[in-house]
N, C-alpha and C. Protein backbone atom coordinates (compact mmCIF):
# COMPACT_ATOMS: atom_id res chain seq x y z
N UNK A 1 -11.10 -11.42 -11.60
CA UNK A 1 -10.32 -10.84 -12.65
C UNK A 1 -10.31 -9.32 -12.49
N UNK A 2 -9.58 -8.86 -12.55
CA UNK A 2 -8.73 -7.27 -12.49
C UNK A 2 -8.53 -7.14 -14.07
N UNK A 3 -8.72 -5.15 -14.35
CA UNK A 3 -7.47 -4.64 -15.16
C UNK A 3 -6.79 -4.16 -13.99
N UNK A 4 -5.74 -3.65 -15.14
CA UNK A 4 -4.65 -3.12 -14.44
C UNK A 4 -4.39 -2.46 -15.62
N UNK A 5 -4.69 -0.70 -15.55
CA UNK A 5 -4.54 0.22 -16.36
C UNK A 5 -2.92 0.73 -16.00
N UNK A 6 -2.66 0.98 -17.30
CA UNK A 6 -1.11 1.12 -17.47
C UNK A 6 -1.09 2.64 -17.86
N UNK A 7 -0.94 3.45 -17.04
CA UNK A 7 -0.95 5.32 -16.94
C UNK A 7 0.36 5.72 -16.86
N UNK A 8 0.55 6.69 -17.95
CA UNK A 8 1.72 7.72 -18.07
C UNK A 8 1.76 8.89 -17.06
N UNK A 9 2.61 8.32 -16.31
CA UNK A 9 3.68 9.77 -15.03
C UNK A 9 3.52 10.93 -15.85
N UNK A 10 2.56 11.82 -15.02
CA UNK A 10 3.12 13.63 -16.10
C UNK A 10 4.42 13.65 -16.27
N UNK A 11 4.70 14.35 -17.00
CA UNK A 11 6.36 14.86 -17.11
C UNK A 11 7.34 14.35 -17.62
N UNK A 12 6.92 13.20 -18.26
CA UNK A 12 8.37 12.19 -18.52
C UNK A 12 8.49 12.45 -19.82
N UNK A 13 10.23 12.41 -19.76
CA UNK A 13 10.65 13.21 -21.00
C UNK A 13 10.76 12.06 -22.42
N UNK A 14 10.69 10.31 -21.85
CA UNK A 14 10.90 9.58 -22.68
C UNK A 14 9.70 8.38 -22.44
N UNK A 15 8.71 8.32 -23.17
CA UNK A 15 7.88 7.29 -22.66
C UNK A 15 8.18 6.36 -23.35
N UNK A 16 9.26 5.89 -24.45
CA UNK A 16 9.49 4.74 -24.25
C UNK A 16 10.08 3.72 -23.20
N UNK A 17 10.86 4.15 -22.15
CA UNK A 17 10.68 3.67 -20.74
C UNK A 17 9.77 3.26 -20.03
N UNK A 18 10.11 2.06 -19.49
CA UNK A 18 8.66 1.60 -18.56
C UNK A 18 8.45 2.24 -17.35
N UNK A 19 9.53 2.61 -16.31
CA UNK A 19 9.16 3.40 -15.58
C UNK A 19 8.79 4.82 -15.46
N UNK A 20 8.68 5.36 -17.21
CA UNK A 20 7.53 6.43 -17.41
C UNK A 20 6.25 6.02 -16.89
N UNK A 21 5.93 4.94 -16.92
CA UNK A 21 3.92 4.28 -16.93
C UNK A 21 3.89 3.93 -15.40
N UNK A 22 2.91 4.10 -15.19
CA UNK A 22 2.55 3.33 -13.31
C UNK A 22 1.03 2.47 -13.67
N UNK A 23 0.90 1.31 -13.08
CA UNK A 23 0.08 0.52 -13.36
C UNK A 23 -0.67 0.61 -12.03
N UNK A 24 -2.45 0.90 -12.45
CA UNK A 24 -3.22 0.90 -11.38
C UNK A 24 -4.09 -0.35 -11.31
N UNK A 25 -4.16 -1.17 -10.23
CA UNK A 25 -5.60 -2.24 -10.82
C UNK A 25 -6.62 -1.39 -10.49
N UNK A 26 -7.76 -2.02 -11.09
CA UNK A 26 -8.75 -1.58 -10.85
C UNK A 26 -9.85 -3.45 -10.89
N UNK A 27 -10.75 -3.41 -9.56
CA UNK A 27 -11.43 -4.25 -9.52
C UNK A 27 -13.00 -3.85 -9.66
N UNK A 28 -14.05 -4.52 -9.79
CA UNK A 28 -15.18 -4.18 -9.81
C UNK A 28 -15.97 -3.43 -8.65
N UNK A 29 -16.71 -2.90 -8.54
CA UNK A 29 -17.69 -2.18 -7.55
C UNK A 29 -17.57 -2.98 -6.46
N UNK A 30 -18.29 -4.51 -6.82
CA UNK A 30 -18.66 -5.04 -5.40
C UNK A 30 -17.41 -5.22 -4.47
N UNK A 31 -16.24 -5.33 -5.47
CA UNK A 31 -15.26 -5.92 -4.72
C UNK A 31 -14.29 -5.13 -4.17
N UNK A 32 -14.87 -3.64 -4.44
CA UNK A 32 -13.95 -2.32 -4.28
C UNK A 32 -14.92 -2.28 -2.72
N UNK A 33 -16.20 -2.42 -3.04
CA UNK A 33 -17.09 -2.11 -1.52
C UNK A 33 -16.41 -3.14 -0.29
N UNK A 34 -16.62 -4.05 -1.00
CA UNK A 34 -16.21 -5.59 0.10
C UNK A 34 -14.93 -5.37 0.68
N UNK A 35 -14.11 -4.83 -0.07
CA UNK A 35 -12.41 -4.43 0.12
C UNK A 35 -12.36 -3.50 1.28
N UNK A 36 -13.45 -2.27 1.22
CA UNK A 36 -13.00 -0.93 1.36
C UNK A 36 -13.30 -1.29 2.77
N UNK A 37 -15.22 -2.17 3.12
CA UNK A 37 -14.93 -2.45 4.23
C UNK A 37 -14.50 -3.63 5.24
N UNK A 38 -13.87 -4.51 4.43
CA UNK A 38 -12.58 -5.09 5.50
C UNK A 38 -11.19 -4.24 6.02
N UNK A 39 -10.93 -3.55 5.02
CA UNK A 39 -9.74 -2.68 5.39
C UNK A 39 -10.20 -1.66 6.60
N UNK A 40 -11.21 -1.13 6.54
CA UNK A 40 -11.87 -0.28 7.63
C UNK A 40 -11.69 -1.36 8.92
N UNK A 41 -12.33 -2.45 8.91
CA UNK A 41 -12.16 -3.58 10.12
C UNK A 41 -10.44 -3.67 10.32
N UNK A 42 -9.68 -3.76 9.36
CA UNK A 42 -8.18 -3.91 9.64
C UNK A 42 -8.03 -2.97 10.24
N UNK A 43 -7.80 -1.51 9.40
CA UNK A 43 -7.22 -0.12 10.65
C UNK A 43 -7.62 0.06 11.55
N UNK A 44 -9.34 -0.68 11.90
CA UNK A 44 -9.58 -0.20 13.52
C UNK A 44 -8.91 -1.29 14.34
N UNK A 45 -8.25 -2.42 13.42
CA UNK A 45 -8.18 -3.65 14.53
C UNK A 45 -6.40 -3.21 14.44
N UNK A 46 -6.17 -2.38 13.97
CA UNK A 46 -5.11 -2.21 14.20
C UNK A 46 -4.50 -0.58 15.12
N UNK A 47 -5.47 -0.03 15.14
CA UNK A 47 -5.48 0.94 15.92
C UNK A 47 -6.05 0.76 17.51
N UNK A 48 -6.80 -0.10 17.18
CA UNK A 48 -7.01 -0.90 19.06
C UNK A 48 -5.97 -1.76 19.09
N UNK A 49 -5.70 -2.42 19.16
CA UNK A 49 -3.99 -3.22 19.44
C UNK A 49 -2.92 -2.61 18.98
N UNK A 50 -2.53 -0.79 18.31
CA UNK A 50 -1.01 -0.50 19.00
C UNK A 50 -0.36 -0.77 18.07
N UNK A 51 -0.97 -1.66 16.63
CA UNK A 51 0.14 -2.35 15.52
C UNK A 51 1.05 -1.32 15.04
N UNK A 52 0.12 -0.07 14.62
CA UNK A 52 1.01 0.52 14.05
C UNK A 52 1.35 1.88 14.71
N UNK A 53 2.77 2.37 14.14
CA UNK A 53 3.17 3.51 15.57
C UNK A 53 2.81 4.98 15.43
N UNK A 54 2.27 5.85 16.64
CA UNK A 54 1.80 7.01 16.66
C UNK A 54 2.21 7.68 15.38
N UNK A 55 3.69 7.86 15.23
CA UNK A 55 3.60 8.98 14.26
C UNK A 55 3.73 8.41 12.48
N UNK A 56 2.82 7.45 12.47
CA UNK A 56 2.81 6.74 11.29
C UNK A 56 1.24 7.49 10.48
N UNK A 57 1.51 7.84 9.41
CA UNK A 57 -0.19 8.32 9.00
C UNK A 57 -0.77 8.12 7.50
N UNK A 58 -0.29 7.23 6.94
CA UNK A 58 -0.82 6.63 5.22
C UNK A 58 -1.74 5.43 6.04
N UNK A 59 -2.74 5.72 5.05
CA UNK A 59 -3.98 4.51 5.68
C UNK A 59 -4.81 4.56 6.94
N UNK A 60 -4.45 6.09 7.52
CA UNK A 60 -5.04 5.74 8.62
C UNK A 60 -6.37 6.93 8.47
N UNK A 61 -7.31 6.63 9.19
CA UNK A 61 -8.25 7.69 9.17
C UNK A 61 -8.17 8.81 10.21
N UNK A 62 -8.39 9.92 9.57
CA UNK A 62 -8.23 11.43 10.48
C UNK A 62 -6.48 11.89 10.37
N UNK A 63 -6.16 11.35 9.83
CA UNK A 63 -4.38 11.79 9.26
C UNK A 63 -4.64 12.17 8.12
N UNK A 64 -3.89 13.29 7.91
CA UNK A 64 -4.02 13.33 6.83
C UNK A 64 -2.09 13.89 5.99
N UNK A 65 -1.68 13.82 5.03
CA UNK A 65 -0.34 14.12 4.49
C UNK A 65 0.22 15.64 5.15
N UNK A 66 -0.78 16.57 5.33
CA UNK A 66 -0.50 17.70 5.91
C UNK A 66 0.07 17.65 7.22
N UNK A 67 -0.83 16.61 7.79
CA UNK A 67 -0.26 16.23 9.58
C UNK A 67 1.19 16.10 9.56
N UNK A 68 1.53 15.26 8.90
CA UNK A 68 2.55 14.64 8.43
C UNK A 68 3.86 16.09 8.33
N UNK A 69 3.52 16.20 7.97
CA UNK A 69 4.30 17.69 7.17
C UNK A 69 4.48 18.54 9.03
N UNK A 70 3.58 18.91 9.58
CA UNK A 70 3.48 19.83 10.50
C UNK A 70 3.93 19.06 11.44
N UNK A 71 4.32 17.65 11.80
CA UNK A 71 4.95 17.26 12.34
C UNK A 71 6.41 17.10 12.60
N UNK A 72 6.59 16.87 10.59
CA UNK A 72 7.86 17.23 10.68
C UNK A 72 8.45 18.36 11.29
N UNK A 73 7.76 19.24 10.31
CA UNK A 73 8.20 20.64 10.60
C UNK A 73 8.42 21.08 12.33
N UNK A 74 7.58 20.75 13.07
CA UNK A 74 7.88 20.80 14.46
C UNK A 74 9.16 20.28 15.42
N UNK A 75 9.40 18.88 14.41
CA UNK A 75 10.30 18.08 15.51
C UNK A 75 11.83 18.73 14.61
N UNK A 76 11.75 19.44 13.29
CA UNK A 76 12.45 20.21 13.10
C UNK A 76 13.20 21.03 13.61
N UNK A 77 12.17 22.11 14.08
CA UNK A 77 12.13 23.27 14.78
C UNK A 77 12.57 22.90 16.01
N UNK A 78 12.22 22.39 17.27
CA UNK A 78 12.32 21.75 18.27
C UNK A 78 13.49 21.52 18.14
N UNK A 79 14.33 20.62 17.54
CA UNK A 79 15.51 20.31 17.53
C UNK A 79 16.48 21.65 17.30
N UNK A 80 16.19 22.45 16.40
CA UNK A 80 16.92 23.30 15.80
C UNK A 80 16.92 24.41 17.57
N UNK A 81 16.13 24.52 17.95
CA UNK A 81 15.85 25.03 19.27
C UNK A 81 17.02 24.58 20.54
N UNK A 82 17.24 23.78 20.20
CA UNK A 82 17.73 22.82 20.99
C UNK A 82 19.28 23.16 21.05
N UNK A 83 19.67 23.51 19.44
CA UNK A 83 21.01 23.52 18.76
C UNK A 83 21.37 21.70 18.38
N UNK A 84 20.64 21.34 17.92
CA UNK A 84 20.70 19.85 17.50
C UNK A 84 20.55 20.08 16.51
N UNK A 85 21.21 18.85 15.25
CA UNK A 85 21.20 18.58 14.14
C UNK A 85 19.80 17.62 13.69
N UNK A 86 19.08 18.07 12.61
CA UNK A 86 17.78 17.05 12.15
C UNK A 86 17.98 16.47 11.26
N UNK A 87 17.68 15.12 11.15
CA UNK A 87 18.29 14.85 9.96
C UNK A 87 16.81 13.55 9.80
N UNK A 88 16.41 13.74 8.10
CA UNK A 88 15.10 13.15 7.69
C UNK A 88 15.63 11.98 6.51
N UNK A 89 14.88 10.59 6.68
CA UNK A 89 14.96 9.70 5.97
C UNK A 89 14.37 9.71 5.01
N UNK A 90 14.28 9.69 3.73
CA UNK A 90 13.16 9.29 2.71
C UNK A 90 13.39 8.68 2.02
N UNK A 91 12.47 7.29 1.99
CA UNK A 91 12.35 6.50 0.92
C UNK A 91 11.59 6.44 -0.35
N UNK A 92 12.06 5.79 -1.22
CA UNK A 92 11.37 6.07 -2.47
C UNK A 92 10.72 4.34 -2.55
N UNK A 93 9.79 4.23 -2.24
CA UNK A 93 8.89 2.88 -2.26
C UNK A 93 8.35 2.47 -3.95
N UNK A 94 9.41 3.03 -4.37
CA UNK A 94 8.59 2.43 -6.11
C UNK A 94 8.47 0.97 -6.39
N UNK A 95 7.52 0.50 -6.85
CA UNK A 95 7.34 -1.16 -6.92
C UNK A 95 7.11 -1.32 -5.87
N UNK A 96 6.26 -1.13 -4.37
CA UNK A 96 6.72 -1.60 -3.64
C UNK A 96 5.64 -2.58 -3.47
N UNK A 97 4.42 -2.28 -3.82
CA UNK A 97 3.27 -3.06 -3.94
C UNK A 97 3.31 -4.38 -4.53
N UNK A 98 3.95 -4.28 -5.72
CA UNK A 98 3.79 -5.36 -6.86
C UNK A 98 5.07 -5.88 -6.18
N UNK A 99 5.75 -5.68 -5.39
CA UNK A 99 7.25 -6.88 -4.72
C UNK A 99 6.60 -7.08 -3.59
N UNK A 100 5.70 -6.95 -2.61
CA UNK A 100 5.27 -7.68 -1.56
C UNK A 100 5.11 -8.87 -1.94
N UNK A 101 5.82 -9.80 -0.74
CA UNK A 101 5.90 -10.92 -1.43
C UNK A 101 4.40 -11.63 0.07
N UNK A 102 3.47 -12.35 -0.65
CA UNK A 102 2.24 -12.56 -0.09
C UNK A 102 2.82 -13.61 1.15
N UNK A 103 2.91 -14.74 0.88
CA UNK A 103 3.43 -15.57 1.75
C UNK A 103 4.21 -15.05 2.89
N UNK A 104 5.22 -14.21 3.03
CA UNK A 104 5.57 -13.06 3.88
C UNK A 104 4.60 -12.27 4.74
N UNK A 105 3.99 -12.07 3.91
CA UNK A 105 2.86 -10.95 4.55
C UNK A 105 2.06 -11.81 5.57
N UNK A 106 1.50 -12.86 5.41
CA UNK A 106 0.35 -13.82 5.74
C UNK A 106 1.22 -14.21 7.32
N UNK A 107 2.70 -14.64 7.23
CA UNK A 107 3.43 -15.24 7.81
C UNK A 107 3.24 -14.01 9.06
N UNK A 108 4.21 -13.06 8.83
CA UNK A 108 3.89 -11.65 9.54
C UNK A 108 2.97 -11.60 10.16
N UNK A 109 1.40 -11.03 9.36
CA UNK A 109 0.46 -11.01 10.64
C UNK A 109 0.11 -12.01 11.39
N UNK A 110 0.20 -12.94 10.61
CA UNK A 110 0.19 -14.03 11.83
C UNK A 110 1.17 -14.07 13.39
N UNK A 111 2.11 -13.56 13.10
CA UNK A 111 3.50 -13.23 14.20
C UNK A 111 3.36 -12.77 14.89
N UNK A 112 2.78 -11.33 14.43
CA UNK A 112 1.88 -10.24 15.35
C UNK A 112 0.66 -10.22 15.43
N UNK A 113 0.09 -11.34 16.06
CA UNK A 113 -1.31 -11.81 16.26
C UNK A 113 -2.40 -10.52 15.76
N UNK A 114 -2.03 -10.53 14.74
CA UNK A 114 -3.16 -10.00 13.71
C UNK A 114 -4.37 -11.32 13.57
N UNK A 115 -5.65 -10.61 13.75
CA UNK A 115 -6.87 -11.82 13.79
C UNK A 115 -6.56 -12.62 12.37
N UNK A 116 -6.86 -14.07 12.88
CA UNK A 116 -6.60 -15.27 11.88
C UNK A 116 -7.77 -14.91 10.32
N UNK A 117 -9.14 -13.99 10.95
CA UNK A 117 -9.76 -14.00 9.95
C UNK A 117 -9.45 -13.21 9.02
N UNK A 118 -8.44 -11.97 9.54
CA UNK A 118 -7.74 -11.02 8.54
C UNK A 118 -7.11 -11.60 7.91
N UNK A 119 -5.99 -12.47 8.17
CA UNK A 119 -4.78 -13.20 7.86
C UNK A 119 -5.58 -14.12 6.69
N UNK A 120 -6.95 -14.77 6.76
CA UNK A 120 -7.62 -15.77 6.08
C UNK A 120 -8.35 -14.71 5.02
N UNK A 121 -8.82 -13.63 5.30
CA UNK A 121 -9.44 -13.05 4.03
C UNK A 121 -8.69 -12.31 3.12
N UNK A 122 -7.33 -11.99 3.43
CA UNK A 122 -6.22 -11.62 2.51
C UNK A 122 -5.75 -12.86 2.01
N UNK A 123 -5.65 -13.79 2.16
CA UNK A 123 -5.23 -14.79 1.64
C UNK A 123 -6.36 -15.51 0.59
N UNK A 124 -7.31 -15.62 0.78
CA UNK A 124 -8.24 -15.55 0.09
C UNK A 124 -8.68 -14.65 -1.32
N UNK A 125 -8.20 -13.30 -0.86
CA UNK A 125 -8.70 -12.96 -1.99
C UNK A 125 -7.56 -12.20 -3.26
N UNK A 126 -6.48 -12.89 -2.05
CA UNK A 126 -4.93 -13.26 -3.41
C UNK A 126 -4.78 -13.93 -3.91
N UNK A 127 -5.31 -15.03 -3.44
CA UNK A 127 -5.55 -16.65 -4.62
C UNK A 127 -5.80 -16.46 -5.77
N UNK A 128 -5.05 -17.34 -7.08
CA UNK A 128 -5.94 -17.28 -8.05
C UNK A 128 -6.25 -16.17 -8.64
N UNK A 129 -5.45 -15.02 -8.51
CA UNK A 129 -5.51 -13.58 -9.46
C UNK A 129 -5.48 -13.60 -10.66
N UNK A 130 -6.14 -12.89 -11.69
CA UNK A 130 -5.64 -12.74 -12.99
C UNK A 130 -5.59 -11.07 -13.09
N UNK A 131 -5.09 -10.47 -14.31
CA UNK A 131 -5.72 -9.27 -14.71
C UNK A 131 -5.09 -9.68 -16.14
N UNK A 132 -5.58 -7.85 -16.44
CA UNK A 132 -4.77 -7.87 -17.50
C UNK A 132 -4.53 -6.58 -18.14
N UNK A 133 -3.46 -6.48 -19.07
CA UNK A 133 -2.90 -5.09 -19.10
C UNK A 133 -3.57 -3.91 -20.34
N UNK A 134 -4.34 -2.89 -19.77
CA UNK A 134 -4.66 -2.09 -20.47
C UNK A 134 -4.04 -0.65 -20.59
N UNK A 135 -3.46 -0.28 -22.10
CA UNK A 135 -3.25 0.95 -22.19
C UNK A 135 -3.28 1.39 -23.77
N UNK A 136 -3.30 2.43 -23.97
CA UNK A 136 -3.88 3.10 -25.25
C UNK A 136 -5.04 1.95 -25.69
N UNK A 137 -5.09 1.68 -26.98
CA UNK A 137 -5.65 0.22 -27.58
C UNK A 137 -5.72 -0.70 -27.56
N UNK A 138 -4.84 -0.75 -26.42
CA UNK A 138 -4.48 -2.55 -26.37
C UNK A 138 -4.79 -3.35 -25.18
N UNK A 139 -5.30 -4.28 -25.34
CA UNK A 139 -5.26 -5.23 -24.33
C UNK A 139 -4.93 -6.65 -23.73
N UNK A 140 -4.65 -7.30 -23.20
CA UNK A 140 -3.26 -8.08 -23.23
C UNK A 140 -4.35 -9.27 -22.96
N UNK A 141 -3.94 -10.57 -23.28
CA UNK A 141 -4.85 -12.15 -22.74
C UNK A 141 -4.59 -11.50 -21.20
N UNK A 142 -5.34 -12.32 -20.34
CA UNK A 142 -5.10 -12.70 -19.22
C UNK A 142 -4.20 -13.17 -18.42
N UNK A 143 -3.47 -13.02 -17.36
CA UNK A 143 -2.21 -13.73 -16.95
C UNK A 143 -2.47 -13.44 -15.51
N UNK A 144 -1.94 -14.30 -14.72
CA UNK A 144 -1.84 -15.25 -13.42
C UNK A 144 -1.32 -14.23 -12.51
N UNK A 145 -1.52 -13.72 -11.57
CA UNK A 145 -0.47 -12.71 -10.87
C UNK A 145 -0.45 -13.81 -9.26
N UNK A 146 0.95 -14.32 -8.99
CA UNK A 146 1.74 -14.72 -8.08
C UNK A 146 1.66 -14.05 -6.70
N UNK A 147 2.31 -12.62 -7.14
CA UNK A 147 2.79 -12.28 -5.57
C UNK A 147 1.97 -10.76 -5.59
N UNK A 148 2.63 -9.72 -4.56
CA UNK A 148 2.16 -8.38 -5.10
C UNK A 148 1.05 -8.14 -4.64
N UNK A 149 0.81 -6.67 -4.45
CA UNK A 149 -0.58 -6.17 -3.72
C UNK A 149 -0.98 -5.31 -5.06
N UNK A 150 -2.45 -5.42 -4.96
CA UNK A 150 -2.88 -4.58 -6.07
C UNK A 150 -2.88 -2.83 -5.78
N UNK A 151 -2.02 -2.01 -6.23
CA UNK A 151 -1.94 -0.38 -6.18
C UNK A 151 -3.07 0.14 -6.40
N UNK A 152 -3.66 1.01 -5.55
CA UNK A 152 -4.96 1.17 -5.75
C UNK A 152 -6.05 0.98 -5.19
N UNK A 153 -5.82 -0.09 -4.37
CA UNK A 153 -7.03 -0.75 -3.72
C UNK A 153 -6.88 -0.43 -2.25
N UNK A 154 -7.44 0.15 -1.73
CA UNK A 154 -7.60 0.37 0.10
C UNK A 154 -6.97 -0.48 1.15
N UNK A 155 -7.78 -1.83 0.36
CA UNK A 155 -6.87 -3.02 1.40
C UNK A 155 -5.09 -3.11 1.69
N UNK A 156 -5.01 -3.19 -0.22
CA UNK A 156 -3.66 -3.39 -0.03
C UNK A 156 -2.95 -2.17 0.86
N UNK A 157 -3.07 -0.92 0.64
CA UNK A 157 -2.93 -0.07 1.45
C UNK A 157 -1.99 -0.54 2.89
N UNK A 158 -3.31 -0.85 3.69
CA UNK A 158 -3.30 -0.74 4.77
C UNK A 158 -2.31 -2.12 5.29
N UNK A 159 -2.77 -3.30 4.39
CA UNK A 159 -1.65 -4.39 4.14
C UNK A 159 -0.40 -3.94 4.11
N UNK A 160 0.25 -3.41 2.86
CA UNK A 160 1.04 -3.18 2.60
C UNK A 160 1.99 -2.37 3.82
N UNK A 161 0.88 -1.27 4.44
CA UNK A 161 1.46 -0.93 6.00
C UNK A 161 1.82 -1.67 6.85
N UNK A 162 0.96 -2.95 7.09
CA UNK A 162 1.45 -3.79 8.05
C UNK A 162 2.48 -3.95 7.72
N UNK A 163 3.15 -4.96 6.21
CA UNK A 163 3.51 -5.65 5.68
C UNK A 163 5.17 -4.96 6.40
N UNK A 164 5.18 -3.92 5.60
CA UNK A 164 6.57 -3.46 5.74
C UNK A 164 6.95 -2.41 7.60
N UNK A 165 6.22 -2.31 8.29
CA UNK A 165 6.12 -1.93 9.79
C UNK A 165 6.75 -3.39 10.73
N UNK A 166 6.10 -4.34 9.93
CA UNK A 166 6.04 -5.95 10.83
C UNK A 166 7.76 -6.43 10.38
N UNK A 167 8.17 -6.18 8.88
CA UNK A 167 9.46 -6.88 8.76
C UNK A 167 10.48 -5.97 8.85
N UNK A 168 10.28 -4.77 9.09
CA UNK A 168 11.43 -4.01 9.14
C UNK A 168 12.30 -3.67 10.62
């Protein structure tokens, strides 16, 4: 069992809107430890087999958002050097966690011979979810969660990297 704290976006001019709030789970200690190091076993097993591509850097260790940035900025420059036009994609991944659809995911690494025991301990410990919704005073019964990666949690993270690298 999970919460899943329901937090107000700085800045929003109308919080009666739901996409003013972003919902974080939050799981217990042991299972934040147990999480943190299978996901460590995922990025290295995915950084020795090539899964994911050089200039990719959320989830990975020794990247950091700045890299990111100075990379751009280079292949910018470089181009502009060149007399070439640059032109940058950005997506806005909102929901993107809570729409992973699990069965997909499982299917995937399996495709890309991601180890069966990865493929078996994510599946495992998506089974059978509950949480439940906390914000100001209130707190909601319990309810069943289906699909979706929990926001927040390391694993999903690095999941969620596979997830969308493997089907796109």
């Amino acid at each position: 069992m999970t919460k899943t704290l329901v937090l107000k976006k700085p800045g929003k001019a109308d919080y009666t809107s739901p996409n003013a709030w972003r919902p974080i789970v939050l799981s217990n200690g042991y299972a934040q430890l147990l999480n943190g190091c299978k996901a460590e076993d995922l990025v290295l097993m995915c950084e020795n087999t090539g899964i994911l591509p050089p200039n990719h850097f959320g989830g990975r260790p020794g990247r950091a958002t700045t890299d990111s940035i100075h990379l751009m900025v280079k292949t910018v420059k470089d181009a502009w050097r060149k007399g070439e036009v640059a032109l940058l994609l950005c997506l806005d991944v909102k929901g993107a966690f809570l729409s992973t659809a699990v069965d997909v995911l499982k299917h995937e690494m399996c495709q890309h011979r991601v180890p069966e025991g990865h493929v078996e301990w994510l599946k495992r410990r998506l089974e059978g979810r509950q949480t439940m919704l906390v914000f100001d005073n209130y707190w909601s019964e319990l309810f069943d969660i289906k699909d979706g990666l929990d926001q927040g949690d390391v694993q999903s993270l690095i999941a969620w990297i596979i997830y969308n690298l493997l089907i796109l």
